[in-house]
PDB file of N, CA and C in Angstrom:
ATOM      1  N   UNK A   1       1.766  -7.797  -9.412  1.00  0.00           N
ATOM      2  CA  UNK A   1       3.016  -7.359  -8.813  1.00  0.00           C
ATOM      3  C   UNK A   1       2.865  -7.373  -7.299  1.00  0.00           C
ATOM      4  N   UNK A   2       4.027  -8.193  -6.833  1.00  0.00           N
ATOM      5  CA  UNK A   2       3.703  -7.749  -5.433  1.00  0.00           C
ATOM      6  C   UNK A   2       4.927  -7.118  -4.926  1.00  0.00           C
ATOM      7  N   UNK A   3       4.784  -6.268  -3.970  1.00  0.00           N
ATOM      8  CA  UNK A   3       5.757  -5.054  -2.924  1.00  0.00           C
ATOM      9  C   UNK A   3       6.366  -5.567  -2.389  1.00  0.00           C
ATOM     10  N   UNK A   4       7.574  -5.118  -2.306  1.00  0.00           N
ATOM     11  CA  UNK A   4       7.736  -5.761  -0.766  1.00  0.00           C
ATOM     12  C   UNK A   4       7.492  -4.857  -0.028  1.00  0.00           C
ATOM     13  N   UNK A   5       7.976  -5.616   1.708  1.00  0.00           N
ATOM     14  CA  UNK A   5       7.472  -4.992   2.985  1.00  0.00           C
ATOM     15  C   UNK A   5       7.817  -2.980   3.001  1.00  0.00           C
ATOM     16  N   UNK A   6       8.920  -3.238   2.434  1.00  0.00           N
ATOM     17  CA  UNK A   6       9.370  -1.563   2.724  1.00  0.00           C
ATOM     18  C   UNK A   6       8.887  -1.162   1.621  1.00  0.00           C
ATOM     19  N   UNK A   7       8.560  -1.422   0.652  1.00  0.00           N
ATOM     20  CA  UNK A   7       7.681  -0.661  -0.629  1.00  0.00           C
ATOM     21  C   UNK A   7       6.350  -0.356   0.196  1.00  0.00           C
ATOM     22  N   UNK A   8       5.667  -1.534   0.919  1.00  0.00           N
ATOM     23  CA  UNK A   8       4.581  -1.147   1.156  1.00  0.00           C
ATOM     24  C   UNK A   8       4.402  -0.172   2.169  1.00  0.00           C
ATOM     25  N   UNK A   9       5.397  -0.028   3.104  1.00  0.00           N
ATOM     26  CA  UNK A   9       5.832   1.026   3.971  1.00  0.00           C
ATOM     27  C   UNK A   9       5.666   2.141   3.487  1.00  0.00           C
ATOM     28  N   UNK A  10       6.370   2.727   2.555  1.00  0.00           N
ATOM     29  CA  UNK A  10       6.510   3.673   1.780  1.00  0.00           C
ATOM     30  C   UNK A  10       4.957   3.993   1.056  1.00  0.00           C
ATOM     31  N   UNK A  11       4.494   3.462   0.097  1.00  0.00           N
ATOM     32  CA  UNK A  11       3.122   3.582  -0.306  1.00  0.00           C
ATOM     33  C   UNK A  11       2.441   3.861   0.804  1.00  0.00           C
ATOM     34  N   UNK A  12       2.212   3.082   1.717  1.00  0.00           N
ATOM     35  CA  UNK A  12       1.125   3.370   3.023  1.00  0.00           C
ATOM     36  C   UNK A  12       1.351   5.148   3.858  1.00  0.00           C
ATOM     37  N   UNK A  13       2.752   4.778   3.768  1.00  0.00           N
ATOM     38  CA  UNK A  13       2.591   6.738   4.024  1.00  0.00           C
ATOM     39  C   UNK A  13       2.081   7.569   3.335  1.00  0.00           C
ATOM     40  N   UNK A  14       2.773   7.219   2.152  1.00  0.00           N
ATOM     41  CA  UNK A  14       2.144   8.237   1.236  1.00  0.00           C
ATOM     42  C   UNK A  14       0.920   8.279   1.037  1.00  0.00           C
ATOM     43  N   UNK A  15       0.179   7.253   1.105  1.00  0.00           N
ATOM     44  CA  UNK A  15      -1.596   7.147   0.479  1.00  0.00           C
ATOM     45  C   UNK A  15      -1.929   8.158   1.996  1.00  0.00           C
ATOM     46  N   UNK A  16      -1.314   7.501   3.506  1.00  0.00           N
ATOM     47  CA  UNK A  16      -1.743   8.564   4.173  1.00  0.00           C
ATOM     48  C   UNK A  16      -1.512   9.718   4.702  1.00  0.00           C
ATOM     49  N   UNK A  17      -0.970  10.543   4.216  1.00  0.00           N
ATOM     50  CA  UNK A  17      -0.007  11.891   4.051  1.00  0.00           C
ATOM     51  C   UNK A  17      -1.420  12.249   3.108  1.00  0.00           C
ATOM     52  N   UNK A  18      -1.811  11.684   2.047  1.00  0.00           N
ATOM     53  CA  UNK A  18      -2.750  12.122   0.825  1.00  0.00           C
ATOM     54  C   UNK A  18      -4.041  12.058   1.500  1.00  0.00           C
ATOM     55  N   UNK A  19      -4.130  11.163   2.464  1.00  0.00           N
ATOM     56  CA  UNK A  19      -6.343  11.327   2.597  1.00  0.00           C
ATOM     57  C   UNK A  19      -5.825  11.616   3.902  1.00  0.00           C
ATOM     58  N   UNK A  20      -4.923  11.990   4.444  1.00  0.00           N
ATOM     59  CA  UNK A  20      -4.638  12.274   6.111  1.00  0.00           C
ATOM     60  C   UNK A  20      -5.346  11.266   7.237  1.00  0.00           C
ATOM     61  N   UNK A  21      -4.831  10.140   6.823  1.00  0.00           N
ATOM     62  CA  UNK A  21      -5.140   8.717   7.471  1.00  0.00           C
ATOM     63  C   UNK A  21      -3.890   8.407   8.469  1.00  0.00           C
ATOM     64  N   UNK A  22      -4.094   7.705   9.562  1.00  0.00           N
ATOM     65  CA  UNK A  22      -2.869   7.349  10.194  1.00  0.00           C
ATOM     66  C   UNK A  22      -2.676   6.484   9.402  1.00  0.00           C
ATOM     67  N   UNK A  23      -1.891   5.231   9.918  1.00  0.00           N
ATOM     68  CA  UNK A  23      -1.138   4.241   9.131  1.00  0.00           C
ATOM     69  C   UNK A  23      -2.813   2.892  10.285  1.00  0.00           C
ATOM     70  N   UNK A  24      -2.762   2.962  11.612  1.00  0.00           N
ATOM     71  CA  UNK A  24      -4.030   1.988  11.965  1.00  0.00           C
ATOM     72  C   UNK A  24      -5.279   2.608  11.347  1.00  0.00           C
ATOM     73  N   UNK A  25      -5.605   3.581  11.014  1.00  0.00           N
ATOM     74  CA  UNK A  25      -6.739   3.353  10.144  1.00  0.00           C
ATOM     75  C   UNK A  25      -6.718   2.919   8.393  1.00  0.00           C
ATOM     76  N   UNK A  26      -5.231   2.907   8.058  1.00  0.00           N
ATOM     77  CA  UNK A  26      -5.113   2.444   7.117  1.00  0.00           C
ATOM     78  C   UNK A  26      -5.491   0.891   6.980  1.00  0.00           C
ATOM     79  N   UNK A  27      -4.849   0.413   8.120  1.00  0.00           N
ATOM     80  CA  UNK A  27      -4.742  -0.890   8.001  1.00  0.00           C
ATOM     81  C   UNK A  27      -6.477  -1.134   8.632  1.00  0.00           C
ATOM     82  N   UNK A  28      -7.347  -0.559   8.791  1.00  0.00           N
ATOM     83  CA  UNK A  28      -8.473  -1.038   9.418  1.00  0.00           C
ATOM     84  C   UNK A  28      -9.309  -1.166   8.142  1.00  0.00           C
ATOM     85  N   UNK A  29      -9.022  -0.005   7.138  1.00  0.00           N
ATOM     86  CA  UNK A  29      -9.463   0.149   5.617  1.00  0.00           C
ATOM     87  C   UNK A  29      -9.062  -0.984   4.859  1.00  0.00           C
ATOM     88  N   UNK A  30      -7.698  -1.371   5.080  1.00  0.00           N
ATOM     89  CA  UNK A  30      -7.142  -2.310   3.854  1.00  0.00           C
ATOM     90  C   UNK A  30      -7.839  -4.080   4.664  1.00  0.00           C
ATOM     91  N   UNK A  31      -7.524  -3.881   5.923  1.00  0.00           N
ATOM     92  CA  UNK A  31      -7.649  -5.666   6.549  1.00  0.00           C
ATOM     93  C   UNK A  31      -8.361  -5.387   7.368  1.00  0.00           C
ATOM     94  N   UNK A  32      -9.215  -4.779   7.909  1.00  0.00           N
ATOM     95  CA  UNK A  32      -9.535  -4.849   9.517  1.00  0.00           C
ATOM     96  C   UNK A  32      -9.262  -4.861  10.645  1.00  0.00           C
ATOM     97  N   UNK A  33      -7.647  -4.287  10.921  1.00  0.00           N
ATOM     98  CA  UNK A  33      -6.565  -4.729  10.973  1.00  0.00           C
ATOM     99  C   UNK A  33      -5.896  -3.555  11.279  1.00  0.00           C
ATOM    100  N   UNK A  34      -5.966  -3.368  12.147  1.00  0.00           N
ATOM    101  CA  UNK A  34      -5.151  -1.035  12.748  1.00  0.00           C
ATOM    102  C   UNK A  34      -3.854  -1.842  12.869  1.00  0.00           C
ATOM    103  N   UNK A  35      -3.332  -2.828  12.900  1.00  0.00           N
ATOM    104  CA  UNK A  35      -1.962  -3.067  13.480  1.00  0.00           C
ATOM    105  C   UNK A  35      -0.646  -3.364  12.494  1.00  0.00           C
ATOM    106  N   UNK A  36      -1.716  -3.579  10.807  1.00  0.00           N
ATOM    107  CA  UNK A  36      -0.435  -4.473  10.205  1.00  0.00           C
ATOM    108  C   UNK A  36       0.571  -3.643   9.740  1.00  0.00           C
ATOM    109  N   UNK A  37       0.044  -2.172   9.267  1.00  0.00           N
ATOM    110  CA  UNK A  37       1.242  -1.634   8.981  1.00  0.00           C
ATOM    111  C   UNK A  37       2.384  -1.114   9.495  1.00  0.00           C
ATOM    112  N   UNK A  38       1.456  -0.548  10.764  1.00  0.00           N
ATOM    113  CA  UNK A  38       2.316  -0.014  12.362  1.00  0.00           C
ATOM    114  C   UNK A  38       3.446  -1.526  12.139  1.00  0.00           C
ATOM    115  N   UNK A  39       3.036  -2.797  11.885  1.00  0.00           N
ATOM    116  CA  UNK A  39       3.770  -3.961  12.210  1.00  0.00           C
ATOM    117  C   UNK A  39       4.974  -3.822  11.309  1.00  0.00           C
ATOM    118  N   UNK A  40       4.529  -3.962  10.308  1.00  0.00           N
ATOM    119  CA  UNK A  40       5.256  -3.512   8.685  1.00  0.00           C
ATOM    120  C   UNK A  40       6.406  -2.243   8.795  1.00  0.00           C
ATOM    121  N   UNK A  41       6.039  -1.547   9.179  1.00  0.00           N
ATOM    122  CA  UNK A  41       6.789  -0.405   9.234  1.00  0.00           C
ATOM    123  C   UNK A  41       8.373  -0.551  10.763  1.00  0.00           C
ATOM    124  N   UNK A  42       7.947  -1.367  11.661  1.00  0.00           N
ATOM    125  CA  UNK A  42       8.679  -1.617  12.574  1.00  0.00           C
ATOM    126  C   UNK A  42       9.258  -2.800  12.377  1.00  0.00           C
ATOM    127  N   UNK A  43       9.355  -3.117  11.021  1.00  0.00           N
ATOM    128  CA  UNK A  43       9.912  -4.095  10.052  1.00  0.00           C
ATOM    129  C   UNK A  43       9.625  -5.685  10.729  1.00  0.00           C
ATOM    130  N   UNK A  44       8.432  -5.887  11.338  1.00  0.00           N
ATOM    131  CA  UNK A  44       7.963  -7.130  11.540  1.00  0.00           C
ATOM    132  C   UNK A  44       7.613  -7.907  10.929  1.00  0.00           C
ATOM    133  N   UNK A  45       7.367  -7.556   9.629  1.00  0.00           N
ATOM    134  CA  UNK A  45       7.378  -8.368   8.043  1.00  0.00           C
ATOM    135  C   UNK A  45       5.935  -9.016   7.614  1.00  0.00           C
ATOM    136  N   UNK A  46       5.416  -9.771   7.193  1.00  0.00           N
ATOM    137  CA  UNK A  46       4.448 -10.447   6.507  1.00  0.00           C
ATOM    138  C   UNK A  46       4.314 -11.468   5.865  1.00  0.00           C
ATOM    139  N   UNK A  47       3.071 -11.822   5.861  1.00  0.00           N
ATOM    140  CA  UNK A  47       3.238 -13.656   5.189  1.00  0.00           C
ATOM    141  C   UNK A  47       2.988 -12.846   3.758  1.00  0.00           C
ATOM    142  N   UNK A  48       3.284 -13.930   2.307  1.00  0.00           N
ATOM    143  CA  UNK A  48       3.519 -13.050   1.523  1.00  0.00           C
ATOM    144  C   UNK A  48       1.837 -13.362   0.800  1.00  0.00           C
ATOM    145  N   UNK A  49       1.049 -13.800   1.182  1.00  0.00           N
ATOM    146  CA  UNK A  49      -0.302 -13.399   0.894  1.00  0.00           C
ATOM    147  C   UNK A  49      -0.689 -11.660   1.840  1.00  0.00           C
ATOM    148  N   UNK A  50      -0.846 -11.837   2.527  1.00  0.00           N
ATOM    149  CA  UNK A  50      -0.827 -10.200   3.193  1.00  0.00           C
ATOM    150  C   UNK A  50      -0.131  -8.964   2.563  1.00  0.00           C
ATOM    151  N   UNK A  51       0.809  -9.356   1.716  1.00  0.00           N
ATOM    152  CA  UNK A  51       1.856  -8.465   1.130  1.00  0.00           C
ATOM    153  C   UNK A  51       1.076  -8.168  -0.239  1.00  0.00           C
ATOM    154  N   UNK A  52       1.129  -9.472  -0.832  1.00  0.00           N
ATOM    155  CA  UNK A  52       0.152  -9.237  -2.207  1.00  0.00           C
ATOM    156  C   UNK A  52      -1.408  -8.568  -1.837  1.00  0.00           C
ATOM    157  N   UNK A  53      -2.157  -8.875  -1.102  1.00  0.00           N
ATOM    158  CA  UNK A  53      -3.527  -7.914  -1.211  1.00  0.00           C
ATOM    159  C   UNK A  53      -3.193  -7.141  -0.805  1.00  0.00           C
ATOM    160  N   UNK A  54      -1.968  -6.547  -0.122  1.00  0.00           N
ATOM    161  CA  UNK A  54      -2.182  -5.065   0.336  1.00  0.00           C
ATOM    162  C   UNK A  54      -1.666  -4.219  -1.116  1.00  0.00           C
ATOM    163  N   UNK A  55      -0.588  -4.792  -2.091  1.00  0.00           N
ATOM    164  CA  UNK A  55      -0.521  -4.488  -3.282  1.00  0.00           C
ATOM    165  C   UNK A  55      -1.527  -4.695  -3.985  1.00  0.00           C
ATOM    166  N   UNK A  56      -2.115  -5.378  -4.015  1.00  0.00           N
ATOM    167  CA  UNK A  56      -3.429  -5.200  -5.272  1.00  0.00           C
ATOM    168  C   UNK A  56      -4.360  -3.821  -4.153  1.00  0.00           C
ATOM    169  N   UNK A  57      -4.502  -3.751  -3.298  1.00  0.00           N
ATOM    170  CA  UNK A  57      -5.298  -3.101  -3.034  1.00  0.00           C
ATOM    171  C   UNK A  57      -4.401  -1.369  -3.313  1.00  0.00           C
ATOM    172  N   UNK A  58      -3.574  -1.270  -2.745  1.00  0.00           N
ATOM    173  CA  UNK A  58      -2.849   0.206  -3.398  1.00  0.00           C
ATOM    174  C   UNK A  58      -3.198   0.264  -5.094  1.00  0.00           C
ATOM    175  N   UNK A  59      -2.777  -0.975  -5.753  1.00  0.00           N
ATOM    176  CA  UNK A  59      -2.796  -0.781  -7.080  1.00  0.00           C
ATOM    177  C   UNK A  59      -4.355  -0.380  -7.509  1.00  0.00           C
ATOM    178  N   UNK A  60      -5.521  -0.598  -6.866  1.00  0.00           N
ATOM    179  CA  UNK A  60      -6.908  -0.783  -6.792  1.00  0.00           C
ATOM    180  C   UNK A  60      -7.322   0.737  -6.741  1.00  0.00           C
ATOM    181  N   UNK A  61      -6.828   1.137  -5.715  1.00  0.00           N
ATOM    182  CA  UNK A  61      -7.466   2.194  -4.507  1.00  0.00           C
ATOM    183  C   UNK A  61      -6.646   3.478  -4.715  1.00  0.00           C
ATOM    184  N   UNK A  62      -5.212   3.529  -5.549  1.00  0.00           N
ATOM    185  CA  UNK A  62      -4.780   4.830  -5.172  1.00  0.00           C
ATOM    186  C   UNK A  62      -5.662   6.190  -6.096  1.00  0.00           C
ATOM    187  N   UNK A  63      -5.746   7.052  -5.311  1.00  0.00           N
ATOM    188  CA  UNK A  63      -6.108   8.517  -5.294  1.00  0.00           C
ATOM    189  C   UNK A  63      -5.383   8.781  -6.770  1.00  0.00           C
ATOM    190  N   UNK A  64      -6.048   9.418  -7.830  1.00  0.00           N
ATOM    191  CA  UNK A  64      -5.590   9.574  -8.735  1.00  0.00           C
ATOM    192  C   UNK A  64      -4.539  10.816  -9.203  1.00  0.00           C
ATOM    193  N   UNK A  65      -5.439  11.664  -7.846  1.00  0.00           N
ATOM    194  CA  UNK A  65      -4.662  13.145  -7.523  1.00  0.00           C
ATOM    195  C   UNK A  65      -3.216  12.738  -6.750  1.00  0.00           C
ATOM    196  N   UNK A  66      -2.904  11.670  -6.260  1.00  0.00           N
ATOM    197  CA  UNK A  66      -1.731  11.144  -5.265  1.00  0.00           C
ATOM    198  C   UNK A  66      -0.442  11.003  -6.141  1.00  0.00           C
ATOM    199  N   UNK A  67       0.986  11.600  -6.248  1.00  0.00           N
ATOM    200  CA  UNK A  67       1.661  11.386  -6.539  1.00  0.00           C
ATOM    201  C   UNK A  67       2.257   9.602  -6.287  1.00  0.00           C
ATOM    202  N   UNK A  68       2.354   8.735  -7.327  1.00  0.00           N
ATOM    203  CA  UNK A  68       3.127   7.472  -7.011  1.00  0.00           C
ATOM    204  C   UNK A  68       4.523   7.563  -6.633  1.00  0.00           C
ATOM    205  N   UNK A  69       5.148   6.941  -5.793  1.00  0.00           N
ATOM    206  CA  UNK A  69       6.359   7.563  -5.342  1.00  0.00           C
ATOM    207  C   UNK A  69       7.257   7.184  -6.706  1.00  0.00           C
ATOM    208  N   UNK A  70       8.129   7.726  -7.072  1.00  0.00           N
ATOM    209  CA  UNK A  70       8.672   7.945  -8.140  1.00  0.00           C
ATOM    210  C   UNK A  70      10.109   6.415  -8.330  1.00  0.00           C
ATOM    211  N   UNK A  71      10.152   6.350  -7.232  1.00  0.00           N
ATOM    212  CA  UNK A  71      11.181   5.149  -7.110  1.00  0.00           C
ATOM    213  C   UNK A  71      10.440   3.327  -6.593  1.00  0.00           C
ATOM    214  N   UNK A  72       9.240   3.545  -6.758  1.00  0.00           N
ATOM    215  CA  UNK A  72       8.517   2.047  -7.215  1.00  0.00           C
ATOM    216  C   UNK A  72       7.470   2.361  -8.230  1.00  0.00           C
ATOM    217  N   UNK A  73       7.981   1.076  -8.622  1.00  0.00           N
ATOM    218  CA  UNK A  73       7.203   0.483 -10.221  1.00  0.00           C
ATOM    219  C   UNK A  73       5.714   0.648  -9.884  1.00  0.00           C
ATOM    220  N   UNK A  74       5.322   1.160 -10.924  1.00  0.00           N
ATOM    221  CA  UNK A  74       3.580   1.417 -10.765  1.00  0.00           C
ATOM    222  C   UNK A  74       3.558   0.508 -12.428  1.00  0.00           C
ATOM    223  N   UNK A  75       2.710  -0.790 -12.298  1.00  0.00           N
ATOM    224  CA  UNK A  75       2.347  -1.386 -13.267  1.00  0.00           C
ATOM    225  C   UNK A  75       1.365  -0.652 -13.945  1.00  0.00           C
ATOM    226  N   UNK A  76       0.609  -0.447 -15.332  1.00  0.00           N
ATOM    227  CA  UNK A  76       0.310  -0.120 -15.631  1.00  0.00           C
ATOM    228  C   UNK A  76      -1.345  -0.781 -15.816  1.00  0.00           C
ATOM    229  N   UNK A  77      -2.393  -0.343 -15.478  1.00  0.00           N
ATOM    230  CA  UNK A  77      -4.003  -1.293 -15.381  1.00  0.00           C
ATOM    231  C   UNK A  77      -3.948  -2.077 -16.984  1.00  0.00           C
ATOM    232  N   UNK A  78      -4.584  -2.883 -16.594  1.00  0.00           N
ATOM    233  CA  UNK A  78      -4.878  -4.026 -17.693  1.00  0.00           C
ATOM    234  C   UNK A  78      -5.389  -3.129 -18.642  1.00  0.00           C
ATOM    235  N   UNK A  79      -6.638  -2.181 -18.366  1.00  0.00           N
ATOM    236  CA  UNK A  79      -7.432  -1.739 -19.868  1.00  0.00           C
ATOM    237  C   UNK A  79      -7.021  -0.953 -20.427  1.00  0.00           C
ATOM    238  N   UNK A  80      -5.611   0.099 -19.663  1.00  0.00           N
ATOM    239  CA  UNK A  80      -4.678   0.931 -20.439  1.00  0.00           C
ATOM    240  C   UNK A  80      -3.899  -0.085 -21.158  1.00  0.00           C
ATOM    241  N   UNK A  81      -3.483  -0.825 -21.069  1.00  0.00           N
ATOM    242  CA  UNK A  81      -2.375  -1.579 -21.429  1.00  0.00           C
ATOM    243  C   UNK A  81      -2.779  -2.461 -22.705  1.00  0.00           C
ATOM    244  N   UNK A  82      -4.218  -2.556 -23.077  1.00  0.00           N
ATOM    245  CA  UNK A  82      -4.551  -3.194 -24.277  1.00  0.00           C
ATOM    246  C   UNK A  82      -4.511  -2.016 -25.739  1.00  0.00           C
TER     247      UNK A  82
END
């Protein structure tokens, strides 16, 4: 599944609201990269490879204690799903 830009907006707060991360150390965690979400969020958009690993990586990485925001689709992991 991939996000789009304002889904990933949304997730990226929330993951950092939850480990009390800005949004550039998010992006230094996810890409190396302090700038992409700050970018993302000021709706500068993304190539849509950048979009997909930052979704696999939320889908990867979220905090289990972290509420998923209730209004995007949380796919369900492959080994639940068998």
């Amino acid at each position: 599944m991939i996000y789009s830009a304002s889904e990933l907006s949304r997730l990226a707060r929330t993951y950092c609201e939850h480990r009390d991360l800005t949004l550039a150390g998010l992006g230094e965690r996810v890409f190396g990269n302090h700038k992409f979400f700050k970018l993302l969020e000021a709706g500068k958009g993304a190539h849509s490879r950048k979009l997909e690993e930052a979704s696999v990586w939320f889908l990867d990485n979220w905090p289990p204690d972290a509420p998923w925001p209730s209004d995007i689709e949380r796919p369900r992991p492959t080994s639940e799903a068998a």
